[in-house]
Protein backbone atom coordinates (compact mmCIF):
# COMPACT_ATOMS: atom_id res chain seq x y z
CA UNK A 1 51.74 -12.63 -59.47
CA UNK A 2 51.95 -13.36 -55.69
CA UNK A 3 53.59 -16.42 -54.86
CA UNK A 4 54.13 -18.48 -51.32
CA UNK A 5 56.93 -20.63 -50.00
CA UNK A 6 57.08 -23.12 -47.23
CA UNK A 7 60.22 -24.14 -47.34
CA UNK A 8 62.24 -25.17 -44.00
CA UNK A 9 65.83 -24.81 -44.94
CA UNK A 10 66.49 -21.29 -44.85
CA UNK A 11 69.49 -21.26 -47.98
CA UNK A 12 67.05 -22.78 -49.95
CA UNK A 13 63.83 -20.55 -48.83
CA UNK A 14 66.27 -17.41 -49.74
CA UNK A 15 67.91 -18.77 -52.94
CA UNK A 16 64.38 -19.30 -53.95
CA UNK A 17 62.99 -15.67 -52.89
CA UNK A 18 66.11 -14.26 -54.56
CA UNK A 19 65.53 -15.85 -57.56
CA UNK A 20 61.78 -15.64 -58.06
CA UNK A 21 62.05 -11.95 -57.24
CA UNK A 22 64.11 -11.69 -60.08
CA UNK A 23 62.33 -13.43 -62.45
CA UNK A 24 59.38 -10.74 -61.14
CA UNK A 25 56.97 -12.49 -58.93
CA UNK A 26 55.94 -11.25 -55.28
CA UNK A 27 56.78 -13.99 -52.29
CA UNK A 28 56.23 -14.29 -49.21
CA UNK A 29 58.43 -16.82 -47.10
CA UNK A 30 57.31 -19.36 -44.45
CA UNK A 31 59.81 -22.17 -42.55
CA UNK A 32 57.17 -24.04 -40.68
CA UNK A 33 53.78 -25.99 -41.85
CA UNK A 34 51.94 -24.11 -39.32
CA UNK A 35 53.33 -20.64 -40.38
CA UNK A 36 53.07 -22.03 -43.80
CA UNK A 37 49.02 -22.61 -43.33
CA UNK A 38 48.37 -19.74 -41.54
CA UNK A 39 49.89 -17.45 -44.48
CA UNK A 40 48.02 -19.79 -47.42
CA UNK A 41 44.79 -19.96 -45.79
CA UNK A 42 44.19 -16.19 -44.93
CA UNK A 43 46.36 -14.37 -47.76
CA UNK A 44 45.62 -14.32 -51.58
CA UNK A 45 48.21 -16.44 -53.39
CA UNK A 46 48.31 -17.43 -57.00
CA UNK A 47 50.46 -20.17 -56.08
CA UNK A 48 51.90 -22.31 -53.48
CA UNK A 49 55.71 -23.97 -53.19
CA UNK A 50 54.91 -26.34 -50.56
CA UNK A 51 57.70 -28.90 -49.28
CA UNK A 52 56.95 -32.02 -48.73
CA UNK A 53 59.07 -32.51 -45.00
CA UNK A 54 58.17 -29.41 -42.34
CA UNK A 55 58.67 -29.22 -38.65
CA UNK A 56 55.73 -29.18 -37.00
CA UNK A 57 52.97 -30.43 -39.29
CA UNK A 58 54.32 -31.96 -43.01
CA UNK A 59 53.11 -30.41 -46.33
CA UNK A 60 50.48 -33.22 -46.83
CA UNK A 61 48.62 -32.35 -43.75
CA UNK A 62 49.01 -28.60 -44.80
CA UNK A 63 47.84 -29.29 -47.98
CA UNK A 64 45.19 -31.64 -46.34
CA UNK A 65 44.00 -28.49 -44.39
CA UNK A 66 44.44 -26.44 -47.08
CA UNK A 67 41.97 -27.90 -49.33
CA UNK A 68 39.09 -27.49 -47.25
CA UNK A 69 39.05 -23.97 -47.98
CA UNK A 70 40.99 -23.24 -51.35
CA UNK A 71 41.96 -24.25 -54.48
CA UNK A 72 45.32 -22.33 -55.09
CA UNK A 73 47.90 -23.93 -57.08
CA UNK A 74 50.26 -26.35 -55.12
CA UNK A 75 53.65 -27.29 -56.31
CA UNK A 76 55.03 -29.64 -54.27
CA UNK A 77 59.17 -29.81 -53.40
CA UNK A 78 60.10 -32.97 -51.90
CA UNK A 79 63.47 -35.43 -51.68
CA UNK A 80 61.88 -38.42 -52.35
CA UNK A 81 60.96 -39.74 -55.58
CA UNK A 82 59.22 -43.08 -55.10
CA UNK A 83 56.63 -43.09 -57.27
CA UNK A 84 53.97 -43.64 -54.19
CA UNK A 85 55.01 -40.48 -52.65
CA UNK A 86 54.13 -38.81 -55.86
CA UNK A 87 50.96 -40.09 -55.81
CA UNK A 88 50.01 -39.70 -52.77
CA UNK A 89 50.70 -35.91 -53.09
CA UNK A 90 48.90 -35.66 -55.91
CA UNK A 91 46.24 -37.82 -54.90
CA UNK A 92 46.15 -35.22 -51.23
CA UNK A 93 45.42 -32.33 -53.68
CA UNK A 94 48.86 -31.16 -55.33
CA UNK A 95 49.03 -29.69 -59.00
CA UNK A 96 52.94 -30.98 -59.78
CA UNK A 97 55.76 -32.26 -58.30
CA UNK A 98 59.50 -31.29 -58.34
CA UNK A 99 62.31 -33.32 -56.44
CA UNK A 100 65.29 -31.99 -54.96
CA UNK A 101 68.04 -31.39 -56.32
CA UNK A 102 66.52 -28.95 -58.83
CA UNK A 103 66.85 -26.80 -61.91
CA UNK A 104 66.03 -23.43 -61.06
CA UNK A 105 65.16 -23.16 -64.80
CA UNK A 106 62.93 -25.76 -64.07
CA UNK A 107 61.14 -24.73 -61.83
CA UNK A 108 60.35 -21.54 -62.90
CA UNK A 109 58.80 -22.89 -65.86
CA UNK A 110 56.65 -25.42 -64.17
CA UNK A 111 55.20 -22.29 -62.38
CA UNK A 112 54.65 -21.03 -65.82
CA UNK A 113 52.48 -24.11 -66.83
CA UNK A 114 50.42 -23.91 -62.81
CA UNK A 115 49.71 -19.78 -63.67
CA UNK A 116 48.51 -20.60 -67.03
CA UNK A 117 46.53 -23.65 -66.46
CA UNK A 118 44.77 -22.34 -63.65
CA UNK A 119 43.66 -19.31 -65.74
CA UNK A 120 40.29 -20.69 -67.32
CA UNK A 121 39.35 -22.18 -64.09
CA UNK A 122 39.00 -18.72 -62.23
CA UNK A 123 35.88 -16.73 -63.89
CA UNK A 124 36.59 -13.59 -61.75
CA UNK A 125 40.77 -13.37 -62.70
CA UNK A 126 41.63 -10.73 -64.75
CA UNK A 127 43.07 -10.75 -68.56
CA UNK A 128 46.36 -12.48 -69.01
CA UNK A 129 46.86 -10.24 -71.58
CA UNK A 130 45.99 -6.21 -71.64
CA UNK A 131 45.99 -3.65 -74.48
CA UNK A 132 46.26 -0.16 -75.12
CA UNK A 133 46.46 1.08 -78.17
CA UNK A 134 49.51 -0.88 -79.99
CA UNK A 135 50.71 -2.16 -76.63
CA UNK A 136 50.27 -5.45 -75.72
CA UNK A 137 51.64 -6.85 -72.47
CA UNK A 138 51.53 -10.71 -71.56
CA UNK A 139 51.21 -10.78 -67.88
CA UNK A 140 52.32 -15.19 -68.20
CA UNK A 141 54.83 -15.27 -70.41
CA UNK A 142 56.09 -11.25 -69.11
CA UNK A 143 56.42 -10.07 -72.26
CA UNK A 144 55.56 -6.78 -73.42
CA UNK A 145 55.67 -5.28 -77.44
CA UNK A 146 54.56 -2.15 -79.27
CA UNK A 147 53.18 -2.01 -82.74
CA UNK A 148 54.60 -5.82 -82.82
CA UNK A 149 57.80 -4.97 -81.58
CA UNK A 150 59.54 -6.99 -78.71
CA UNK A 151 60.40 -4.03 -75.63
CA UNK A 152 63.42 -5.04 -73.76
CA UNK A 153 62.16 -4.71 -70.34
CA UNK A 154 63.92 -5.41 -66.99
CA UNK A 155 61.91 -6.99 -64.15
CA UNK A 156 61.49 -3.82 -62.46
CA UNK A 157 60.11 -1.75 -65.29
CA UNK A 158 57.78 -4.58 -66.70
CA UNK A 159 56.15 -4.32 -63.50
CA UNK A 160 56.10 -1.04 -63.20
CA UNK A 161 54.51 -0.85 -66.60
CA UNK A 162 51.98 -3.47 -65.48
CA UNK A 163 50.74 -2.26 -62.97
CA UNK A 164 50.44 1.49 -65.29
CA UNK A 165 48.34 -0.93 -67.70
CA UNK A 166 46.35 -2.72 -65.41
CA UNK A 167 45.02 0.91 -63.91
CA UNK A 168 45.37 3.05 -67.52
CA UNK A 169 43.45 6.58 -67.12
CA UNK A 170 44.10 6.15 -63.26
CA UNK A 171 47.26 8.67 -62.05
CA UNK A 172 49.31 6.83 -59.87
CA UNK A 173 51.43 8.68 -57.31
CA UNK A 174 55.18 7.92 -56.75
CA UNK A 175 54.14 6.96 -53.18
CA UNK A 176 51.88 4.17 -55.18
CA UNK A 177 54.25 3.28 -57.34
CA UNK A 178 57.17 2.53 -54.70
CA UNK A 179 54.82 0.61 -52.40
CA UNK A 180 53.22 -1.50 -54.91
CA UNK A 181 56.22 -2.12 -57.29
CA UNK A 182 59.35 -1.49 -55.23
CA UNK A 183 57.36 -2.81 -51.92
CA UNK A 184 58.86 -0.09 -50.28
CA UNK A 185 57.65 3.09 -47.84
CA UNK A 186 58.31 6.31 -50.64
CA UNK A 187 60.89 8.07 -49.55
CA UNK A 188 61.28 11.77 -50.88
CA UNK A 189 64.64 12.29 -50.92
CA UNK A 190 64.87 8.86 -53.39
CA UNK A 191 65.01 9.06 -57.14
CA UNK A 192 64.09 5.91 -57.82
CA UNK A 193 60.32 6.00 -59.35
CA UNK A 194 61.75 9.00 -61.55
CA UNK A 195 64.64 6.90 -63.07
CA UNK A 196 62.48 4.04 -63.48
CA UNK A 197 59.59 6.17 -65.65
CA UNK A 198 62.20 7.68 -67.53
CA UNK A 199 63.94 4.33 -68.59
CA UNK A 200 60.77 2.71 -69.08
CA UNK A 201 59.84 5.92 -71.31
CA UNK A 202 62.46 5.67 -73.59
CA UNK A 203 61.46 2.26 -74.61
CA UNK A 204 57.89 2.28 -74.38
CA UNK A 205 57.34 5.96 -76.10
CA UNK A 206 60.56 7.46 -77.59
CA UNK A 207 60.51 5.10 -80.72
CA UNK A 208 57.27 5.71 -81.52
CA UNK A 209 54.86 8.86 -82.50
CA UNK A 210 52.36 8.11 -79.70
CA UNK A 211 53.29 8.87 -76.64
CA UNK A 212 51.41 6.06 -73.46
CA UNK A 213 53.39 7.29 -70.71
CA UNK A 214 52.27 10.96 -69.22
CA UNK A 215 53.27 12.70 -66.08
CA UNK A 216 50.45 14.78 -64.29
CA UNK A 217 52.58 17.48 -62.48
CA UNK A 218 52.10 17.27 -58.98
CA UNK A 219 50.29 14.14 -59.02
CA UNK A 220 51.99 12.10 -60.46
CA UNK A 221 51.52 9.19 -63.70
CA UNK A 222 49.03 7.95 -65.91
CA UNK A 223 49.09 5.47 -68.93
CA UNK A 224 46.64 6.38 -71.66
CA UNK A 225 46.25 6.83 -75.45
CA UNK A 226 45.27 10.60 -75.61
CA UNK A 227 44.46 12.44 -79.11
């Protein structure tokens, strides 16, 4: 999940990257409303953190101007809570509100509720949920089990085996892999897409008598159910 924020004060815009990263989202950062716009209205977002007071032009008229064109998810961040500015957010074209100071907790699962909500309402999105043989992995709720059991995942390697599940029967380089997953140019001399299949291996195949996870010498990975 790709997520945007147009956040002027810079502590904040980081904290929030920081922490959103961790929880496994992608986000891109903007500190203006017209950097802010410019970034919503061309790139693909599945969600918006929009603050209410920008230099430049304010998150109402961004959101104003965003509307013409698309429908993505707004959650607005704003330090006043009269009622009236709440409403006339909402009333501009925002999904939920949230005013500072805030939880982090909160937040994150208020972004939760925007993902899943806007779900039905997109007839081309993909599954929220994928399968391969006893694997299931909830893209929403980021969690991933085998044969019913829970896999303790970090961020890194439920992504990682996302992304495998998303494209099963595809191999995936490691050049792939580090772009898409570790955002990052491959470098050969690194280890890390090797450390992260192997850790993600031992949970996701080593209990069980089905292997998922196969490495295609040379090529690199695939994730399939094979005889």
């Amino acid at each position: 999940m790709k997520l945007l924020v147009i956040e002027d004060e810079v502590k904040l815009a980081e904290y929030l990257h920081k922490g959103l990263s961790e929880e496994g989202y992608v986000v891109d950062l903007a500190h203006t409303g017209i950097d802010g716009l410019h970034l919503a209205s061309t790139g693909d977002y599945d969600l918006l953190i929009l603050d209410g007071m920008l230099p430049g032009i304010d998150g109402l008229a961004v959101l104003t101007a965003l509307r013409q064109s698309k429908q993505t998810p707004v959650l607005m961040l704003t330090a006043r809570g009269q009622v009236e500015d709440r409403v006339k957010g909402l009333q501009t074209g925002a999904d939920d509100y949230l005013v500072k100071p805030f939880a982090f907790s909160e937040l994150v699962a208020r972004i939760q509720v925007l993902l899943r909500r806007s779900q039905p309402s997109r007839t081309d999105a993909e599954p929220t949920v994928l399968h391969l043989a006893d694997l299931d992995v909830d893209l929403i709720r980021r969690k991933a089990t085998r044969a019913g059991q829970r896999l303790d995942l970090t961020v890194k390697e439920f992504n990682l085996l996302s992304l495998l599940l998303r494209r099963q029967g595809e191999v995936l380089s490691r050049t792939e892999l580090a772009e898409q997953v570790w955002d990052m140019h491959f470098d050969s001399e690194t280890n890390v897409v090797e450390v992260a299949v192997r850790r993600l291996r031992n949970k996701l195949d080593s209990p069980f008598e089905r292997p998922l996870l196969h490495t295609v010498r040379g090529m690199g990975y695939v994730l399939e159910a094979r005889q």
